[in-house]
PDB file of N, CA and C in Angstrom:
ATOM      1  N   UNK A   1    -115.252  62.476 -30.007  1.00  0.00           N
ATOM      2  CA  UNK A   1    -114.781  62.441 -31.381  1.00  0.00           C
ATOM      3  C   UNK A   1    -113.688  61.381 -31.506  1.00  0.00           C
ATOM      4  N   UNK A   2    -114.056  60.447 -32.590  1.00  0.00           N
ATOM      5  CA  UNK A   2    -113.227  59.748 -32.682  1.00  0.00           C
ATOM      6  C   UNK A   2    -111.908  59.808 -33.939  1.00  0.00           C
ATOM      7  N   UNK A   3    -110.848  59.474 -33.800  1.00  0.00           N
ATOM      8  CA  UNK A   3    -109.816  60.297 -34.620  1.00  0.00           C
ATOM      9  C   UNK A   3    -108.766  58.848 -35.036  1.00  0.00           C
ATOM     10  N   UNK A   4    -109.033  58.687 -36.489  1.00  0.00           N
ATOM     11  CA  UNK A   4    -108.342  57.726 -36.502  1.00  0.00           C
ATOM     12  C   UNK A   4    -106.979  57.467 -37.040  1.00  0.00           C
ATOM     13  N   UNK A   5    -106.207  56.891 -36.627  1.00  0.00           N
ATOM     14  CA  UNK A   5    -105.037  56.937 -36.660  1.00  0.00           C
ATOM     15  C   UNK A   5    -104.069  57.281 -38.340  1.00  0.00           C
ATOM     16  N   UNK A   6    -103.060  57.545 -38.418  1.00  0.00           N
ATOM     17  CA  UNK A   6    -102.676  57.885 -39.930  1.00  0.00           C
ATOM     18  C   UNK A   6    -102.405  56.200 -40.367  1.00  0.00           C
ATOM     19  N   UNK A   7    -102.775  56.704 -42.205  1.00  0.00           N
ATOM     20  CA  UNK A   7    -102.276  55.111 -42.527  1.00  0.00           C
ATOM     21  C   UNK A   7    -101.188  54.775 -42.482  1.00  0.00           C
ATOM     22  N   UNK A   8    -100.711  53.447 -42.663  1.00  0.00           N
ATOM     23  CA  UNK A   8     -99.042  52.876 -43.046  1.00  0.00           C
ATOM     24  C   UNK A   8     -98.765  53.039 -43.803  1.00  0.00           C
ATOM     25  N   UNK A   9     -99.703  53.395 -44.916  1.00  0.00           N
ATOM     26  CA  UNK A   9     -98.971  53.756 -46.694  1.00  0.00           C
ATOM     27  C   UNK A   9     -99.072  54.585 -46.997  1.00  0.00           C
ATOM     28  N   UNK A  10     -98.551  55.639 -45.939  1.00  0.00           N
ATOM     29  CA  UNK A  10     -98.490  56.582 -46.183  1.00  0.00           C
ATOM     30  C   UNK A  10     -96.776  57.075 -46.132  1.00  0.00           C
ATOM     31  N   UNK A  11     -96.678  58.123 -47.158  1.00  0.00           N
ATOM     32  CA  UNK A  11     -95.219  58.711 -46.702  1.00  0.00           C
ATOM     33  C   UNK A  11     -95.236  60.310 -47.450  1.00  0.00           C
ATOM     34  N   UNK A  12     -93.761  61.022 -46.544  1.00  0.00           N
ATOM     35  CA  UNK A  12     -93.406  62.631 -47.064  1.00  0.00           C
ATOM     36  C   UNK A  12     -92.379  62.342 -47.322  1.00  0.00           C
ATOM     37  N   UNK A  13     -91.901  62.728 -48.496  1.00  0.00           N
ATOM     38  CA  UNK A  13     -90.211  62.457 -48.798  1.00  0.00           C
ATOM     39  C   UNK A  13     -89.912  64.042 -49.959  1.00  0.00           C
ATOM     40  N   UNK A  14     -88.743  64.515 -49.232  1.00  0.00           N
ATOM     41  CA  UNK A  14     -88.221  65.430 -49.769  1.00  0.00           C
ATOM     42  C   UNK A  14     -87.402  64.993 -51.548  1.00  0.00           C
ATOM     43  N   UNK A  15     -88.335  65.436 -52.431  1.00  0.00           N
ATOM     44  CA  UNK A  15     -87.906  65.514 -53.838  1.00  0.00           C
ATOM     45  C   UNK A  15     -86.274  65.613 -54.508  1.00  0.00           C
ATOM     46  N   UNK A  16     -85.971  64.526 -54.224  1.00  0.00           N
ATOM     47  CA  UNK A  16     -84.390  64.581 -54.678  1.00  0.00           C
ATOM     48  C   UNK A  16     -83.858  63.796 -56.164  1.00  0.00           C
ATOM     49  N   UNK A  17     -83.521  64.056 -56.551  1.00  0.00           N
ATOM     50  CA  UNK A  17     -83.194  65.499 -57.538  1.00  0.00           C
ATOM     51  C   UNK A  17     -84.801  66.319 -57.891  1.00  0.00           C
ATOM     52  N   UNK A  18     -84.767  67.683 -57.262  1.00  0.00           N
ATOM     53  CA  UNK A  18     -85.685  68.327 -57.928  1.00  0.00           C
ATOM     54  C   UNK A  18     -86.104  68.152 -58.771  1.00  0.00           C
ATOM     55  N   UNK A  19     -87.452  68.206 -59.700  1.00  0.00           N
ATOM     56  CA  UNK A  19     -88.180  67.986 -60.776  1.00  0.00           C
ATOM     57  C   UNK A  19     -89.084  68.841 -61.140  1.00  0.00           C
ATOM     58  N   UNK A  20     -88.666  69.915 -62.145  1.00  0.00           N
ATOM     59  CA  UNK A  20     -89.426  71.192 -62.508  1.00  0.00           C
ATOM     60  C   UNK A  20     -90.837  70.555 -62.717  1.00  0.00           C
ATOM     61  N   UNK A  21     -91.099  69.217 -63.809  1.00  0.00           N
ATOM     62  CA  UNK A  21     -92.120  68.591 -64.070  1.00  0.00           C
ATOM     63  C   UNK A  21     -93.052  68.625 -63.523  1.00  0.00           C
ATOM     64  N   UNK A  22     -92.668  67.779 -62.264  1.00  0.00           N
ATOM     65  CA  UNK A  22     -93.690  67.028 -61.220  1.00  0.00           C
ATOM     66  C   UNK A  22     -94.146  68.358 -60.560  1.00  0.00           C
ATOM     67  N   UNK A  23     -93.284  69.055 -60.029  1.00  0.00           N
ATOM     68  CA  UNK A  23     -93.938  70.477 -59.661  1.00  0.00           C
ATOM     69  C   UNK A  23     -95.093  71.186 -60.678  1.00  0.00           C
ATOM     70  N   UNK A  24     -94.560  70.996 -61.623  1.00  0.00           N
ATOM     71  CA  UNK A  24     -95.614  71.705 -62.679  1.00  0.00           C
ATOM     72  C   UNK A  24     -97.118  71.257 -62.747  1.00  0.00           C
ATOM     73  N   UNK A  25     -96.759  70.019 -62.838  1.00  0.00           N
ATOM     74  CA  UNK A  25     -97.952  69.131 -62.848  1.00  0.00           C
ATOM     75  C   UNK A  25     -98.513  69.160 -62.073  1.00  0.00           C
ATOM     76  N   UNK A  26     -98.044  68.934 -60.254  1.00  0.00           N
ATOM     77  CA  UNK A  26     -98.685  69.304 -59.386  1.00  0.00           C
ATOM     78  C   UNK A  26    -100.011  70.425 -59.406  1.00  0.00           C
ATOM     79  N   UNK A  27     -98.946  71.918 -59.203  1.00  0.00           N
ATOM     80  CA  UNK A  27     -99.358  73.207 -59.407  1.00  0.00           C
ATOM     81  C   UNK A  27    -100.456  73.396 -60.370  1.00  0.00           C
ATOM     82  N   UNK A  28    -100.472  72.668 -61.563  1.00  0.00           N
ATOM     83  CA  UNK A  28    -101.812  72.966 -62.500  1.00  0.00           C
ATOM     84  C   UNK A  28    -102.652  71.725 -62.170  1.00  0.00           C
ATOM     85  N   UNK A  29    -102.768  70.962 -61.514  1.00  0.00           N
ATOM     86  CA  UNK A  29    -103.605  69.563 -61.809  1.00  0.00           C
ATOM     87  C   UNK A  29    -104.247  70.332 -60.013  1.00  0.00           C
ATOM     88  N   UNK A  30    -103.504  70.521 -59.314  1.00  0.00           N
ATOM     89  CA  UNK A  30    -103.807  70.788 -57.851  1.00  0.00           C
ATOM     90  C   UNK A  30    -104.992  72.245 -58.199  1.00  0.00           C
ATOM     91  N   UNK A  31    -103.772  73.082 -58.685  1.00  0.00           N
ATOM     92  CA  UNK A  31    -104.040  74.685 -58.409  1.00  0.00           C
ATOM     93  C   UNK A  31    -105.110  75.223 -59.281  1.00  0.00           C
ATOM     94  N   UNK A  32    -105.799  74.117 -60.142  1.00  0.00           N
ATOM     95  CA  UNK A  32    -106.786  74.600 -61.259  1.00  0.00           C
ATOM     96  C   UNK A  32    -107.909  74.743 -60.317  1.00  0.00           C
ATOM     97  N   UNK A  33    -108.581  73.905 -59.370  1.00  0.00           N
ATOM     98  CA  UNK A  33    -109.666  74.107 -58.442  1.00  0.00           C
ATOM     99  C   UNK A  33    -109.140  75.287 -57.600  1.00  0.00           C
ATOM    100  N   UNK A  34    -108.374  75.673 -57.449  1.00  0.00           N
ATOM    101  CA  UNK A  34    -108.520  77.101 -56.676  1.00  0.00           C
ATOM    102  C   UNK A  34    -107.581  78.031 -56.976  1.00  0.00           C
ATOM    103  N   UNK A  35    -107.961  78.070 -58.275  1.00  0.00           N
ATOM    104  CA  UNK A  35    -107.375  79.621 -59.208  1.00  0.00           C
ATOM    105  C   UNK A  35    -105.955  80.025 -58.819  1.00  0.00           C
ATOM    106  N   UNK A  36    -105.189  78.926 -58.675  1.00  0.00           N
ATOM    107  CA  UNK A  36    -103.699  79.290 -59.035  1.00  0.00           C
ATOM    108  C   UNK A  36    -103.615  79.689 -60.127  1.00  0.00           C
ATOM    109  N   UNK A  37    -102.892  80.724 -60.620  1.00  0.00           N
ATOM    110  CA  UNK A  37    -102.779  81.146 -61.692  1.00  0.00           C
ATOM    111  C   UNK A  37    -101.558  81.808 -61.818  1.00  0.00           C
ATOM    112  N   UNK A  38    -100.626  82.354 -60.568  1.00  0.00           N
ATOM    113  CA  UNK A  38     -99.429  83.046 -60.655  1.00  0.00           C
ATOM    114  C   UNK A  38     -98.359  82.470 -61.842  1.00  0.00           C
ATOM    115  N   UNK A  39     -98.479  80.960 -61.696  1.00  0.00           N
ATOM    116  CA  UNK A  39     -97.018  80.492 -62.649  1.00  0.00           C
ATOM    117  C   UNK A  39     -97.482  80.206 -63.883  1.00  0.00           C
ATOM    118  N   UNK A  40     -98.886  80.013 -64.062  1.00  0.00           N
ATOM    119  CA  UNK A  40     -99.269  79.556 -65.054  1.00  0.00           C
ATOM    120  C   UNK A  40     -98.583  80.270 -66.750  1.00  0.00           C
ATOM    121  N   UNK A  41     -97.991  81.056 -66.534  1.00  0.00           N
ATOM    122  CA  UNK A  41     -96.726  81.673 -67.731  1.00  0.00           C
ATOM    123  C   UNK A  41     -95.540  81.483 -67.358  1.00  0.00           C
ATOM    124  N   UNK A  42     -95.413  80.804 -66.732  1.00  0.00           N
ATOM    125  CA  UNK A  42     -93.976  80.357 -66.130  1.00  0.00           C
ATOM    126  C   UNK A  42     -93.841  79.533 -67.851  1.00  0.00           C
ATOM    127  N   UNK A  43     -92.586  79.551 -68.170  1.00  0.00           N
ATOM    128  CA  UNK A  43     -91.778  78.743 -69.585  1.00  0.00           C
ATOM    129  C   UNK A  43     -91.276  77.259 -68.281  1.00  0.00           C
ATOM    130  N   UNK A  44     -90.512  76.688 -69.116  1.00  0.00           N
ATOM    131  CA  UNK A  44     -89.847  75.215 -69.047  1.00  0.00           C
ATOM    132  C   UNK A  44     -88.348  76.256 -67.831  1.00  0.00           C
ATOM    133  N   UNK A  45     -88.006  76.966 -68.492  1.00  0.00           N
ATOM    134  CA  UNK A  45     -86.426  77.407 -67.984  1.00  0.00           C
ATOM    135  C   UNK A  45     -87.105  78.332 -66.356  1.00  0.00           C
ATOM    136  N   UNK A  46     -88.170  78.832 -66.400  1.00  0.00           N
ATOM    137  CA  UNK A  46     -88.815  79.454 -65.320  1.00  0.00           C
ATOM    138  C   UNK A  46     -88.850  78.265 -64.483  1.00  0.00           C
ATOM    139  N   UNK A  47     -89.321  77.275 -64.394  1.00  0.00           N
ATOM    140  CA  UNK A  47     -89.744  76.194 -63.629  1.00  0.00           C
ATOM    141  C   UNK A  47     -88.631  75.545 -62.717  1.00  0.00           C
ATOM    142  N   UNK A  48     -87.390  75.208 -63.729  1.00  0.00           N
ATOM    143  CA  UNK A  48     -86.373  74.892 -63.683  1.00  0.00           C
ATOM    144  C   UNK A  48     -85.604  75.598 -62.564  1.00  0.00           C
ATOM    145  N   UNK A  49     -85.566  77.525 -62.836  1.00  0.00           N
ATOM    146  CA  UNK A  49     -84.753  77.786 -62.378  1.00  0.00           C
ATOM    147  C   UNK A  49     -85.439  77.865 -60.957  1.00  0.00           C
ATOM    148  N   UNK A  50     -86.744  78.191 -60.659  1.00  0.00           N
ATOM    149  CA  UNK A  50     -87.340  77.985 -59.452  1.00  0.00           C
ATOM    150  C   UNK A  50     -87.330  76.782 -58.770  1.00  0.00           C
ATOM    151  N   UNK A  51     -86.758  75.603 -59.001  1.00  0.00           N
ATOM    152  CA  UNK A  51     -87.149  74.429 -58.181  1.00  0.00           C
ATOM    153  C   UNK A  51     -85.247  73.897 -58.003  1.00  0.00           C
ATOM    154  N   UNK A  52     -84.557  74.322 -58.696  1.00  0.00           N
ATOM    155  CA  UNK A  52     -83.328  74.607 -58.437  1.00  0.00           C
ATOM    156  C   UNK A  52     -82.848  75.792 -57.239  1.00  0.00           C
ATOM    157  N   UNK A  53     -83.810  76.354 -56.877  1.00  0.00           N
ATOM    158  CA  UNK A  53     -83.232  77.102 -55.223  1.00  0.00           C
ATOM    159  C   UNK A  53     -82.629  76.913 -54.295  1.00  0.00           C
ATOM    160  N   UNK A  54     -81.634  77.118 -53.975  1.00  0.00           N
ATOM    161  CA  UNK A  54     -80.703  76.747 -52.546  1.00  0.00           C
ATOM    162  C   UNK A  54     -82.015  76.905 -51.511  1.00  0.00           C
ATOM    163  N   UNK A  55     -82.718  77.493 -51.602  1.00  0.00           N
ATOM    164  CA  UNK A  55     -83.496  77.720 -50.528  1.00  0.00           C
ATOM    165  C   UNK A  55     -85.179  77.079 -50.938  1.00  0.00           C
ATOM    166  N   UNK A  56     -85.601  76.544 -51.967  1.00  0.00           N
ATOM    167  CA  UNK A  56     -86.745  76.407 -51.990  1.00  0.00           C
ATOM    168  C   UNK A  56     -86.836  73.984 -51.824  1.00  0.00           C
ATOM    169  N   UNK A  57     -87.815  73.669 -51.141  1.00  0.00           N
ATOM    170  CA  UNK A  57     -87.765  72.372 -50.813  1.00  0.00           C
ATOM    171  C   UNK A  57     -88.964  71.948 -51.374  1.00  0.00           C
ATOM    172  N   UNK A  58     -89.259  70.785 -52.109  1.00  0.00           N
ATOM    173  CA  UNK A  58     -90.540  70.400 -51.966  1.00  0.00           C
ATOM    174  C   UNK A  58     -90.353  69.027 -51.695  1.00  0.00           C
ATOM    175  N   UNK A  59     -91.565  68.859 -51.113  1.00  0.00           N
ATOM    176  CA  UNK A  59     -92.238  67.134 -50.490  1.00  0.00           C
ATOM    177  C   UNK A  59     -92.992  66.649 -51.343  1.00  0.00           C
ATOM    178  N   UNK A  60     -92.869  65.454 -51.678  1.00  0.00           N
ATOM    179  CA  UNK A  60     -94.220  64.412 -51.991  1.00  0.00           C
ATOM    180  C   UNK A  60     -94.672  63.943 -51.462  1.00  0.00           C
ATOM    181  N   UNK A  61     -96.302  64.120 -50.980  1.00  0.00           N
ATOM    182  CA  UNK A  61     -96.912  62.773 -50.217  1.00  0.00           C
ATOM    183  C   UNK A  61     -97.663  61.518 -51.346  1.00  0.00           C
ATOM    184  N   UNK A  62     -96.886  60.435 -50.663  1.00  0.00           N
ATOM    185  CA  UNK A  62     -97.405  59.217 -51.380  1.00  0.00           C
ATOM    186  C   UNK A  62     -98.104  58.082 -50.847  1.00  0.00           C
ATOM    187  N   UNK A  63     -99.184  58.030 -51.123  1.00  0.00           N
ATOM    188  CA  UNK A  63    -100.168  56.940 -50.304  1.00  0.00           C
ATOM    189  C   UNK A  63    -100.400  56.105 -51.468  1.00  0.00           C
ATOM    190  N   UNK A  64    -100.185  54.922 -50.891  1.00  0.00           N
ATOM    191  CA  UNK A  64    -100.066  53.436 -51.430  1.00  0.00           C
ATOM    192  C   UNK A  64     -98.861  53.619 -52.778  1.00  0.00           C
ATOM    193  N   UNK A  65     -97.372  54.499 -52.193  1.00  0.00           N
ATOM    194  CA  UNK A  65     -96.640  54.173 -53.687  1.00  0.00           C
ATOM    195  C   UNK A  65     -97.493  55.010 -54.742  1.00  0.00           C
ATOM    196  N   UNK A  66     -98.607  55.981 -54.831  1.00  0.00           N
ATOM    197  CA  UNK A  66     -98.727  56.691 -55.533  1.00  0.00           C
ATOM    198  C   UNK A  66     -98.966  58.452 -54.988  1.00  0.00           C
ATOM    199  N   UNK A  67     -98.633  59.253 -56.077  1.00  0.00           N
ATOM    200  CA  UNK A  67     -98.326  60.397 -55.693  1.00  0.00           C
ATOM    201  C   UNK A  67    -100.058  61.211 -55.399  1.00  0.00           C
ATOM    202  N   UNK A  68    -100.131  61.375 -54.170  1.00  0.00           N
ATOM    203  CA  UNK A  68    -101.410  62.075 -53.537  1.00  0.00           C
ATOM    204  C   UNK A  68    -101.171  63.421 -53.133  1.00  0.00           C
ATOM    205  N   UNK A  69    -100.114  63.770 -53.330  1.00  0.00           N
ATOM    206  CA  UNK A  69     -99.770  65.603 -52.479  1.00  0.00           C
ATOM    207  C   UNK A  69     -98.686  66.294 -53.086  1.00  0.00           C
ATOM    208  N   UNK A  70     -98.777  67.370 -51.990  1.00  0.00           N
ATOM    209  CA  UNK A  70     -97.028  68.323 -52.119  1.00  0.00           C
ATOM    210  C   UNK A  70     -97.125  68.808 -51.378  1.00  0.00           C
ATOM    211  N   UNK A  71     -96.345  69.514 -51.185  1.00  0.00           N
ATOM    212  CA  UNK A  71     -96.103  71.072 -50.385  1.00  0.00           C
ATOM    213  C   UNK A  71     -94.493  71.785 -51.034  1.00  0.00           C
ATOM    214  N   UNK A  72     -94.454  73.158 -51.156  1.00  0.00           N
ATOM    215  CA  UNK A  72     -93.429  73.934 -51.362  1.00  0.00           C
ATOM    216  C   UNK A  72     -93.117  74.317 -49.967  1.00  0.00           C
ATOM    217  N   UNK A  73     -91.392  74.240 -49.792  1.00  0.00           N
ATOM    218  CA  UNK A  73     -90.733  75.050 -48.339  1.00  0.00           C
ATOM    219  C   UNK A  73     -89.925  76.043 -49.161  1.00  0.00           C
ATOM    220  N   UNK A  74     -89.897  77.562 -48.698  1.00  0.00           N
ATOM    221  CA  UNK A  74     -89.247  78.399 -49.390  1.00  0.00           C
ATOM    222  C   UNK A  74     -88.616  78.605 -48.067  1.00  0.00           C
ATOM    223  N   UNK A  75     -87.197  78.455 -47.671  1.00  0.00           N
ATOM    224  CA  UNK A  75     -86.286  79.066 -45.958  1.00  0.00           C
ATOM    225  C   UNK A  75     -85.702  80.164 -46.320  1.00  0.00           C
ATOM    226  N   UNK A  76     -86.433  81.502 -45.532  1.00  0.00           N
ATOM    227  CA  UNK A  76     -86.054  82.800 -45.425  1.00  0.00           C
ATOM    228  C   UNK A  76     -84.903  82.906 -44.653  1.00  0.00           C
ATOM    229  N   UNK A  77     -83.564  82.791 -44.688  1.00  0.00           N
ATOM    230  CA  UNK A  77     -82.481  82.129 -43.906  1.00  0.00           C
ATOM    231  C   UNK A  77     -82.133  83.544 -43.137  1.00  0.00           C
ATOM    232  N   UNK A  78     -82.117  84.752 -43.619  1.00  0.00           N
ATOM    233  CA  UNK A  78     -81.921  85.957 -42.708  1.00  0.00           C
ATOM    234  C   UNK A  78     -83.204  86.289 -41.642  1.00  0.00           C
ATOM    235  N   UNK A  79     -84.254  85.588 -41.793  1.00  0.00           N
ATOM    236  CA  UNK A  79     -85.897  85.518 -41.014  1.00  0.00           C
ATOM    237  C   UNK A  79     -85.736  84.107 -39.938  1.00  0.00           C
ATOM    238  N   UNK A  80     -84.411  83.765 -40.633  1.00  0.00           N
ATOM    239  CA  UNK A  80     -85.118  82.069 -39.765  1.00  0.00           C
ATOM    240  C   UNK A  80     -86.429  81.720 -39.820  1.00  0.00           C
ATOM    241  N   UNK A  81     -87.312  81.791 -40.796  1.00  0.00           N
ATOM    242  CA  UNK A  81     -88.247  81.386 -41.086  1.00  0.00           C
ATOM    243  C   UNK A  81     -88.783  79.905 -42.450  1.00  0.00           C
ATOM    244  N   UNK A  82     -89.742  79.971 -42.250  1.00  0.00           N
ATOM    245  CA  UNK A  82     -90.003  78.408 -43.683  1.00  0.00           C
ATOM    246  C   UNK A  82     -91.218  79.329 -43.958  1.00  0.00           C
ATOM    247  N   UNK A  83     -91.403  79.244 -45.554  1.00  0.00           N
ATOM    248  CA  UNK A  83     -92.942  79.991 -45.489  1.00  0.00           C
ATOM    249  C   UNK A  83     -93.457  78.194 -46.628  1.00  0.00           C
ATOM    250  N   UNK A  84     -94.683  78.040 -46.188  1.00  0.00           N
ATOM    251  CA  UNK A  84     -95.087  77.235 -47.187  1.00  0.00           C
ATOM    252  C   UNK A  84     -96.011  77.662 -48.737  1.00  0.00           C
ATOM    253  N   UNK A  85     -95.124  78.011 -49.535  1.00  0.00           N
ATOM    254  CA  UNK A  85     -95.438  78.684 -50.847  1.00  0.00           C
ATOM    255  C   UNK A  85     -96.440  77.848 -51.094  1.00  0.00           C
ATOM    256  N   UNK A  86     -96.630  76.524 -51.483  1.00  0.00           N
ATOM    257  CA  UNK A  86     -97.463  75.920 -52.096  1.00  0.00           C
ATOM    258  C   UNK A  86     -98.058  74.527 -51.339  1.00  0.00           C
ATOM    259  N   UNK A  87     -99.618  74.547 -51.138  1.00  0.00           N
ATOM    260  CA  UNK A  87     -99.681  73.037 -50.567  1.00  0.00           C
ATOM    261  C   UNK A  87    -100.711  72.612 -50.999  1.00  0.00           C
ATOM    262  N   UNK A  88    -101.354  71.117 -51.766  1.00  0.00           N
ATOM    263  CA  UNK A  88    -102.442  70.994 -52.329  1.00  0.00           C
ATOM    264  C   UNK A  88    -102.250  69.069 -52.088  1.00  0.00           C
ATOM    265  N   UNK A  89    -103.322  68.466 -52.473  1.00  0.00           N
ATOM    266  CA  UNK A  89    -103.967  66.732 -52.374  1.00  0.00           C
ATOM    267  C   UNK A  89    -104.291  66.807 -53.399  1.00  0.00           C
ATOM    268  N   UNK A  90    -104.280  66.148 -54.021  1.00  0.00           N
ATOM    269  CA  UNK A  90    -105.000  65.571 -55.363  1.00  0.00           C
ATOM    270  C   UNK A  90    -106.222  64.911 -54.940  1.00  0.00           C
ATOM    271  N   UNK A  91    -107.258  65.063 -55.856  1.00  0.00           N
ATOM    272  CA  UNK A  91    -108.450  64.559 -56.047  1.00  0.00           C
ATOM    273  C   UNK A  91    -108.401  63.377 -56.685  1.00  0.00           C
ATOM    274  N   UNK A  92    -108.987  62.121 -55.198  1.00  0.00           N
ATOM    275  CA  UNK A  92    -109.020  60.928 -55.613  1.00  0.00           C
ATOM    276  C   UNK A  92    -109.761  60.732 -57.470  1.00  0.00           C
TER     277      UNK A  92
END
């Protein structure tokens, strides 16, 4: 099996300043092919106050300078644990 190497234009960069938006957008553009539906009543101030968490992180993956991914890190800090709440690719 041959396994080929990751691209160069590729990158993960932790979302700084949080962006209820881009999360949103994510979550429904990602989560519509596989029946996410939990936030989908989430308001504007719901979004907000969830992506404002001392404890919740999200990533963008960006291939070629455009946005292709995510992932949610929620750190259970009394678990010492990371759970990954949310992870999805966009459809070329």
């Amino acid at each position: 099996m041959k396994v080929n190497k990751p691209t160069e234009n590729a990158e993960i960069n932790l979302l700084i300043p949080p962006d209820f938006q881009l999360n949103k957008f994510l979550y429904n553009k990602i989560g519509k092919k596989y029946n996410w539906v939990d936030r989908l009543i989430w308001t504007d101030q719901d979004w907000i106050k969830y992506v404002s968490r001392f404890d919740m992180y999200t990533y963008i993956l960006k291939v070629k300078n455009e946005i292709a991914g995510f992932f949610e890190f929620i750190f259970h800090e009394k678990k010492l644990e990371i759970e990954i709440a949310y992870f999805g690719i966009l459809e070329e």
